[in-house]
N, C-alpha and C. Protein backbone atom coordinates (compact mmCIF):
# COMPACT_ATOMS: atom_id res chain seq x y z
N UNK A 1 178.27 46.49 9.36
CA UNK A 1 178.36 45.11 9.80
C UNK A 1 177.01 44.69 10.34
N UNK A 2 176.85 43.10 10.48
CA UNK A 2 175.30 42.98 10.67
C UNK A 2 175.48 42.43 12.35
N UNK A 3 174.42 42.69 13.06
CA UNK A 3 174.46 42.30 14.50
C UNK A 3 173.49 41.12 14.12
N UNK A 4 174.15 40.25 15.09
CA UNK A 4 173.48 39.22 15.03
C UNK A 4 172.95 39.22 16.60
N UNK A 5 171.65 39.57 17.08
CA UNK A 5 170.94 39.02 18.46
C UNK A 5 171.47 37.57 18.93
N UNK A 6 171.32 37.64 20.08
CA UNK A 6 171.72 36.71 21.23
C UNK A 6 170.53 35.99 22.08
N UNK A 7 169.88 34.38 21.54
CA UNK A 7 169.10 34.68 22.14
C UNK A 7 168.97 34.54 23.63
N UNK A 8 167.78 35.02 24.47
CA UNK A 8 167.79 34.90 25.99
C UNK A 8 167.01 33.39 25.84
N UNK A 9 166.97 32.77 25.50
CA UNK A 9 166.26 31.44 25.75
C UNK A 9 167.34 30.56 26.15
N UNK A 10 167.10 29.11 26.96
CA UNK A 10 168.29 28.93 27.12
C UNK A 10 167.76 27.47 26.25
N UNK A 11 168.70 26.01 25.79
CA UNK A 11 168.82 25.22 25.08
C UNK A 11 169.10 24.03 25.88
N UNK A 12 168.02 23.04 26.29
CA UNK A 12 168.44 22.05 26.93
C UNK A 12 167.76 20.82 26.61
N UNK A 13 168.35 19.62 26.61
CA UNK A 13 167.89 17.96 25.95
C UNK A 13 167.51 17.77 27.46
N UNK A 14 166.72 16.40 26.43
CA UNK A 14 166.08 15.46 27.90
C UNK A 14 166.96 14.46 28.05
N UNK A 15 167.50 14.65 29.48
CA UNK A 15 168.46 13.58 29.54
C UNK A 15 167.81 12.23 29.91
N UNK A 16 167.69 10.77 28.96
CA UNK A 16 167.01 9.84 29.37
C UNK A 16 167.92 9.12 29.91
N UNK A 17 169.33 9.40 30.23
CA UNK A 17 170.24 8.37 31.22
C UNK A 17 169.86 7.87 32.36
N UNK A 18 170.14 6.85 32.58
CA UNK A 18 169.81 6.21 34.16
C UNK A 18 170.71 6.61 35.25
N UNK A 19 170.42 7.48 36.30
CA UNK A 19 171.28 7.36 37.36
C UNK A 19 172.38 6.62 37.64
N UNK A 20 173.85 6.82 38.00
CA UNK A 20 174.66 6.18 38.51
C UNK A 20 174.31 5.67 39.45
N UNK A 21 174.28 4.76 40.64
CA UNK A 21 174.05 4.80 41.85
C UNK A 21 175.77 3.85 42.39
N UNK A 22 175.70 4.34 43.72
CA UNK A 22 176.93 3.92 44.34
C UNK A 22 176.78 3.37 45.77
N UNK A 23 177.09 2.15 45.86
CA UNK A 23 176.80 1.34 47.42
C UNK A 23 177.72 1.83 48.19
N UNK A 24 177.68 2.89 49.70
CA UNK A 24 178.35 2.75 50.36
C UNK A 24 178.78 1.78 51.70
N UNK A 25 177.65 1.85 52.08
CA UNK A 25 177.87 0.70 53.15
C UNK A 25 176.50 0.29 53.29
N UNK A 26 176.47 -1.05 54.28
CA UNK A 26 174.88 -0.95 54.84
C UNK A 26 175.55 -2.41 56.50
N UNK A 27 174.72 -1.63 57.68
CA UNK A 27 174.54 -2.30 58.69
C UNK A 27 173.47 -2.55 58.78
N UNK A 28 173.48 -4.04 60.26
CA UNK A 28 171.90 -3.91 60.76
C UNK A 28 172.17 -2.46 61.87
N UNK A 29 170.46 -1.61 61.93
CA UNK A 29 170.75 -0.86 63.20
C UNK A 29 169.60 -1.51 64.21
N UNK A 30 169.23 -2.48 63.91
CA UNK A 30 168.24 -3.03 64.73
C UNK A 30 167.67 -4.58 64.74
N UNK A 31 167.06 -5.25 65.50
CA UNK A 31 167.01 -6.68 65.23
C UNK A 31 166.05 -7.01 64.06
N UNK A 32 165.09 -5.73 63.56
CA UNK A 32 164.51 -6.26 62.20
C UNK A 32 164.70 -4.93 60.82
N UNK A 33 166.08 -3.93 61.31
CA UNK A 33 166.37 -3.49 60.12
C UNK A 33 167.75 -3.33 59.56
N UNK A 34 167.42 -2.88 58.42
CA UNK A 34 168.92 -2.41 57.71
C UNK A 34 169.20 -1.29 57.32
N UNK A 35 170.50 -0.82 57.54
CA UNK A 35 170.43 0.57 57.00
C UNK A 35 171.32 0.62 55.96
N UNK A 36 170.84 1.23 54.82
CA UNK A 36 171.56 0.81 53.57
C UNK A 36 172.35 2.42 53.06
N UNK A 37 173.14 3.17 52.99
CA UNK A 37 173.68 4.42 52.48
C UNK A 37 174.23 4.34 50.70
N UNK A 38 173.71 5.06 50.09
CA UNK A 38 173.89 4.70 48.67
C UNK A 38 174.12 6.66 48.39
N UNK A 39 174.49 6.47 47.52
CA UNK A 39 174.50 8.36 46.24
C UNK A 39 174.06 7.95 44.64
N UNK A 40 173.44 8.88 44.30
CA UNK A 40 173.12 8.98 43.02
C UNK A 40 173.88 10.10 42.67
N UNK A 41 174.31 9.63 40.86
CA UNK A 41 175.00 11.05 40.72
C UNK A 41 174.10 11.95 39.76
N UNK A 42 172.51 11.61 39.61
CA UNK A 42 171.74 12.90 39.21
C UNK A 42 170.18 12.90 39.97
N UNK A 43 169.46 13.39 39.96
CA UNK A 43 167.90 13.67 40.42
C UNK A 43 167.81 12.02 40.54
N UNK A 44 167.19 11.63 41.28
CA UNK A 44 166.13 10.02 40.94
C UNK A 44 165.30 9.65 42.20
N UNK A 45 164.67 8.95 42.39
CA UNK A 45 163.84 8.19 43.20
C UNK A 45 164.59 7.33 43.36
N UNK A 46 164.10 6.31 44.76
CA UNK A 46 164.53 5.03 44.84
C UNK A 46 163.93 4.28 45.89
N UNK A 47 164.22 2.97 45.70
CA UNK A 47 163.77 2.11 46.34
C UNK A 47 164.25 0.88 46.29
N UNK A 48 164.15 0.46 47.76
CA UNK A 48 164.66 -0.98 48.49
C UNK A 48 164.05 -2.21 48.45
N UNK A 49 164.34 -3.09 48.60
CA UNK A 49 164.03 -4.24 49.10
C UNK A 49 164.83 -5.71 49.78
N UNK A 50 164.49 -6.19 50.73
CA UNK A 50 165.48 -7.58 50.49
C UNK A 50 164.62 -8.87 50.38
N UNK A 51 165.13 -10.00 50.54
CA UNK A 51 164.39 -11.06 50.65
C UNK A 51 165.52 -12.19 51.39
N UNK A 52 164.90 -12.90 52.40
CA UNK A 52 165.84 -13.92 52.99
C UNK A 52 165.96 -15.00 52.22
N UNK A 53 167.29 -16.02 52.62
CA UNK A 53 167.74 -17.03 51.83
C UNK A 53 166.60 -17.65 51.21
N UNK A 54 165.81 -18.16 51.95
CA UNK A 54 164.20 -19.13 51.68
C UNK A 54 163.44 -18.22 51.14
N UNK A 55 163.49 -17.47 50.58
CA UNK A 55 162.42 -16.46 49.98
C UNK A 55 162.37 -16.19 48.56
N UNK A 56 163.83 -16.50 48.23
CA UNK A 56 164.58 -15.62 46.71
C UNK A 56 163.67 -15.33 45.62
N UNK A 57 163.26 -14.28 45.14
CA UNK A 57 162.32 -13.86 44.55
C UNK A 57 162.33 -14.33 43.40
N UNK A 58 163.82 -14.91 42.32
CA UNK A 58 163.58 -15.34 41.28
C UNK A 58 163.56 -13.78 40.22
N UNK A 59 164.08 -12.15 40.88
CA UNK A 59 163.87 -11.70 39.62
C UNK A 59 164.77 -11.65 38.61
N UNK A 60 163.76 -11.24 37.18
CA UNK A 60 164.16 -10.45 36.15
C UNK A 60 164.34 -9.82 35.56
N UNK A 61 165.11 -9.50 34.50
CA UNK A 61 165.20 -8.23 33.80
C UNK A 61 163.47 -7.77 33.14
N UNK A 62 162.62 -8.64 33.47
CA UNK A 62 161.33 -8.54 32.95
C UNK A 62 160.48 -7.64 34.00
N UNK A 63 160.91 -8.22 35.27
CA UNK A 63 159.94 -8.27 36.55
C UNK A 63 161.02 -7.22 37.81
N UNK A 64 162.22 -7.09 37.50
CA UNK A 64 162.65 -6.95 38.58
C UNK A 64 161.84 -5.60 39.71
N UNK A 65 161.86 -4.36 38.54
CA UNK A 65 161.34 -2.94 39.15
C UNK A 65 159.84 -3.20 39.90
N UNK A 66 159.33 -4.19 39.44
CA UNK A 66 157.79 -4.54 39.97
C UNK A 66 157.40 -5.20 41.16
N UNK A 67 158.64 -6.02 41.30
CA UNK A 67 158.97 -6.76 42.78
C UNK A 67 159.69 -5.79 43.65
N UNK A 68 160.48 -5.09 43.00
CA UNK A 68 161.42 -4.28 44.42
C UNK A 68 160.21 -3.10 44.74
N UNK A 69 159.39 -2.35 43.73
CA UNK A 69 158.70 -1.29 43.96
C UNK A 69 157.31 -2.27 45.20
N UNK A 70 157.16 -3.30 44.64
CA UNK A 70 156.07 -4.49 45.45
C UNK A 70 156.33 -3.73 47.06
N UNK A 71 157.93 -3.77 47.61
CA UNK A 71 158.39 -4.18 48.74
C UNK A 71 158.12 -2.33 49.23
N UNK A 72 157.85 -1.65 48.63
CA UNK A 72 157.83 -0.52 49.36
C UNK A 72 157.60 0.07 50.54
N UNK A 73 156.16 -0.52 51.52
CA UNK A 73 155.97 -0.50 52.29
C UNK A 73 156.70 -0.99 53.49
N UNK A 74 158.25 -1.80 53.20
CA UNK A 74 158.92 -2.28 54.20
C UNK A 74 160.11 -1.36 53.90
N UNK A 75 160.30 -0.06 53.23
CA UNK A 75 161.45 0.35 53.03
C UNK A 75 160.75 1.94 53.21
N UNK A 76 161.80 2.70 54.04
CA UNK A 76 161.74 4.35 53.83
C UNK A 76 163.04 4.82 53.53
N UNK A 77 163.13 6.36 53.97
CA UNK A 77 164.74 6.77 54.10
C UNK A 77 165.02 7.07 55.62
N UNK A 78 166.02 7.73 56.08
CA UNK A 78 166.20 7.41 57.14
C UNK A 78 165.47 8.97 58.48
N UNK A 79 164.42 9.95 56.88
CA UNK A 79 163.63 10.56 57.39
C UNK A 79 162.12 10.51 57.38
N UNK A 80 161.77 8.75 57.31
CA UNK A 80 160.82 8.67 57.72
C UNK A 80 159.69 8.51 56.44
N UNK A 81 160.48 8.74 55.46
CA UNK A 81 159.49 9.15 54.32
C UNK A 81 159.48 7.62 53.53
N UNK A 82 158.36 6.65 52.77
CA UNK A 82 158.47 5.70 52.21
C UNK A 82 159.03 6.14 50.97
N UNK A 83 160.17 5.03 50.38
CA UNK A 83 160.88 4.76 49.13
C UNK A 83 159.60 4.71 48.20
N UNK A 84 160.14 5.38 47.35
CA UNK A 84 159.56 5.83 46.24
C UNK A 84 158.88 7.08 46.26
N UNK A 85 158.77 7.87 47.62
CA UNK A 85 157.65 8.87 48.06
C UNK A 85 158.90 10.62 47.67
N UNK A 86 160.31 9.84 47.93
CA UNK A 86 161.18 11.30 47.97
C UNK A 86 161.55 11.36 47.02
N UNK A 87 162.51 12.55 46.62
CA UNK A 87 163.93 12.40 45.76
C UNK A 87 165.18 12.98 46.06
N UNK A 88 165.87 12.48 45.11
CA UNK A 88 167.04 12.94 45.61
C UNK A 88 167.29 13.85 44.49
N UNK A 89 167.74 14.82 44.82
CA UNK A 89 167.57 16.20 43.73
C UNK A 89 169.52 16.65 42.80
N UNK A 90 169.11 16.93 41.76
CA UNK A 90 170.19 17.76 41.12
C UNK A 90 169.69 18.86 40.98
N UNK A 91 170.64 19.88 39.99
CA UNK A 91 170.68 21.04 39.92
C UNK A 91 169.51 21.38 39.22
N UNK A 92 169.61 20.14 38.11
CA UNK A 92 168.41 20.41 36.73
C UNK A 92 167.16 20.29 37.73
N UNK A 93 166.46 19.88 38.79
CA UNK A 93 165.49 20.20 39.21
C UNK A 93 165.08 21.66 39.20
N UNK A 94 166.13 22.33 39.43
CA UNK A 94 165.53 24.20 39.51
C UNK A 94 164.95 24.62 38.37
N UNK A 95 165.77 23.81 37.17
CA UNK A 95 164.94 24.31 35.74
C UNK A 95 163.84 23.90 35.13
N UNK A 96 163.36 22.65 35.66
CA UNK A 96 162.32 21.70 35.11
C UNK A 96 161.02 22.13 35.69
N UNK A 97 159.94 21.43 35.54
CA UNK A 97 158.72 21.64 36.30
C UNK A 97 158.77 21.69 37.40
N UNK A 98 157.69 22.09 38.45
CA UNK A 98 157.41 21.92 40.08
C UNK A 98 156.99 20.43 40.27
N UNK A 99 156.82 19.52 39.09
CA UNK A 99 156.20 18.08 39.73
C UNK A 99 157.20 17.59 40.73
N UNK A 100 158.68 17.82 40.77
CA UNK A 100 159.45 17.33 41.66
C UNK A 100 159.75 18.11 42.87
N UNK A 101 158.60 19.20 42.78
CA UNK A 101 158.55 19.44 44.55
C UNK A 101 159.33 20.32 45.15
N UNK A 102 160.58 20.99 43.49
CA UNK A 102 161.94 22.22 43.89
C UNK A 102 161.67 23.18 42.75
N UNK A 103 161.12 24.52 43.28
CA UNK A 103 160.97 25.88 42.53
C UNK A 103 161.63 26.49 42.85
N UNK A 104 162.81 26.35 43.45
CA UNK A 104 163.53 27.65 43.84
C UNK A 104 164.75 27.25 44.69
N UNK A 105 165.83 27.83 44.82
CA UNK A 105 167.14 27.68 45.07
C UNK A 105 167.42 27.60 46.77
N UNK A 106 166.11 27.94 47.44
CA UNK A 106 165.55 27.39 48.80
C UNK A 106 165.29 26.06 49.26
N UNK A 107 164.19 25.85 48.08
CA UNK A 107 163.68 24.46 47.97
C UNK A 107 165.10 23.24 47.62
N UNK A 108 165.38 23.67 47.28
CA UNK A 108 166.59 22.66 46.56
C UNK A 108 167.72 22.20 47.67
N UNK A 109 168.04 23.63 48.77
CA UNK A 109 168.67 24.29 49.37
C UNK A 109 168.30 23.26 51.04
N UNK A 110 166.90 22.99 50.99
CA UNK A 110 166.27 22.42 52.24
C UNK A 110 166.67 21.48 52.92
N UNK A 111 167.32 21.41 54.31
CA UNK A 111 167.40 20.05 54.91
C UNK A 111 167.08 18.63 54.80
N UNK A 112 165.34 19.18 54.16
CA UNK A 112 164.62 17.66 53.95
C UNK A 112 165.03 17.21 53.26
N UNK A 113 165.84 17.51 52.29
CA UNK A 113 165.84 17.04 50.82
C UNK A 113 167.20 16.62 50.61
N UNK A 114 167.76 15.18 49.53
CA UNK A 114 168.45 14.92 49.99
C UNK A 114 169.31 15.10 48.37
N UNK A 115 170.63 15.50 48.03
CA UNK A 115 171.02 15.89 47.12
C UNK A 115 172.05 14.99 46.04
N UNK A 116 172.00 15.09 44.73
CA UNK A 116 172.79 14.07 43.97
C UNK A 116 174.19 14.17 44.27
N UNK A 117 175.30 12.89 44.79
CA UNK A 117 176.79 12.81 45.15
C UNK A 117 176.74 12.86 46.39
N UNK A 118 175.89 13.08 47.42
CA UNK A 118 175.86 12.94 48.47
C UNK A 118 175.26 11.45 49.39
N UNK A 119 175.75 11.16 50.47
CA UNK A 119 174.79 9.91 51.09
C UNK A 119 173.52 10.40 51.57
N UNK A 120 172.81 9.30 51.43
CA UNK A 120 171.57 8.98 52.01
C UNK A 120 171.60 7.96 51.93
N UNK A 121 170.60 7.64 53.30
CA UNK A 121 170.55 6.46 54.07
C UNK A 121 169.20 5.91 53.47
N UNK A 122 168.50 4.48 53.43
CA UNK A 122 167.22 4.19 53.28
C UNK A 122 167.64 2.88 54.32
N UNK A 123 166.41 2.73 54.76
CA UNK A 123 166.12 1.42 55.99
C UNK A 123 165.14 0.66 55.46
N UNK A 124 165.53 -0.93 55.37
CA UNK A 124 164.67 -1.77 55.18
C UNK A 124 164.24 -2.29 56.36
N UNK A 125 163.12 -2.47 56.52
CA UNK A 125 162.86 -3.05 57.90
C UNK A 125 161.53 -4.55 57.67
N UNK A 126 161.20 -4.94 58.92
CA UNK A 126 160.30 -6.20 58.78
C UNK A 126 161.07 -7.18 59.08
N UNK A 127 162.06 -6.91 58.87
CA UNK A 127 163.52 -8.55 58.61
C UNK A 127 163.60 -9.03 59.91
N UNK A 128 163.92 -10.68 59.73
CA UNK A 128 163.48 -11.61 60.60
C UNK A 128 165.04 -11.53 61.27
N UNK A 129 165.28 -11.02 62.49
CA UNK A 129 166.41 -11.66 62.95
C UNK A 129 167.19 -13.04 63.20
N UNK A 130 168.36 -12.24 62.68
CA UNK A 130 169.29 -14.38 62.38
C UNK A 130 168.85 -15.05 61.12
N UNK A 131 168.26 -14.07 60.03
CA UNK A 131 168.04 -14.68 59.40
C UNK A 131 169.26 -14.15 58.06
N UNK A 132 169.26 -15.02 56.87
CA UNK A 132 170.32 -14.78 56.28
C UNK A 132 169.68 -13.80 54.94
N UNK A 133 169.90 -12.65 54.49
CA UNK A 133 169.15 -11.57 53.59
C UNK A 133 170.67 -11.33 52.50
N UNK A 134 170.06 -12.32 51.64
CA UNK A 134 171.42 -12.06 50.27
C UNK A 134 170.53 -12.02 49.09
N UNK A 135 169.64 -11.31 49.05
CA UNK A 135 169.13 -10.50 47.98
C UNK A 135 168.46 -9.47 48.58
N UNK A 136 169.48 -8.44 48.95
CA UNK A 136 169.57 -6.93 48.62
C UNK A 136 168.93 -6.18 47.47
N UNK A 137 168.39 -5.74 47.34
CA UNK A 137 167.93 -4.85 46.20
C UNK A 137 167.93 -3.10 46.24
């Protein structure tokens, strides 16, 4: 009979899907912020923004990522770190490159780090108290 080898390599696609994301809540915790709690259900970055009634940015499906990424500097997470600077990690981080900052089942494993299906918080801040903010981003 013929043996057929097994190979040790393992077989994996690039997943180009977009993150789920899921709104859980968001309060003010202060007179010029917001605290917004959201989950992703794989690896991603992210980032906030709002704009008050008199402000409305007008975006689009053309412009939108360029205006909310614009607002970065008024948005972190709720450890301090600016939106767009963290991630929020899945499993497939252990297998992929080190550009995302997790080599090892420690790294992944770390307090700092905040994980896919779980909450995390991000805070927009700058916001004018009493003022009315209905474009969330």
């Amino acid at each position: 009979a013929d043996v057929v080898a097994c190979p040790s390599n393992f077989v994996t696609t690039l997943d180009l899907t977009q993150p789920n994301m899921r709104f859980v809540m968001a309060e003010s915790i202060s007179r010029s912020q917001i605290q917004i709690t959201l989950q992703v259900d794989e690896g991603a970055r992210v980032w906030c923004a709002a704009w008050d009634v008199d402000s409305d940015p007008l975006i689009t499906s053309a412009d939108y990522e360029s205006k909310i990424k614009g607002n970065a500097a008024d948005c972190m997470d709720s450890k301090g770190r600016q939106c767009g600077t963290f991630w929020i990690y899945d499993l497939d981080d252990l297998e992929d490159t080190a550009l995302d900052m997790v080599n090892s089942r420690a790294d992944f494993d770390s307090s700092q780090n905040w994980k896919y299906n779980q909450d995390f918080d991000i805070i927009v801040y700058n916001l004018i108290e009493e003022k009315d903010y209905p474009h969330i981003y």
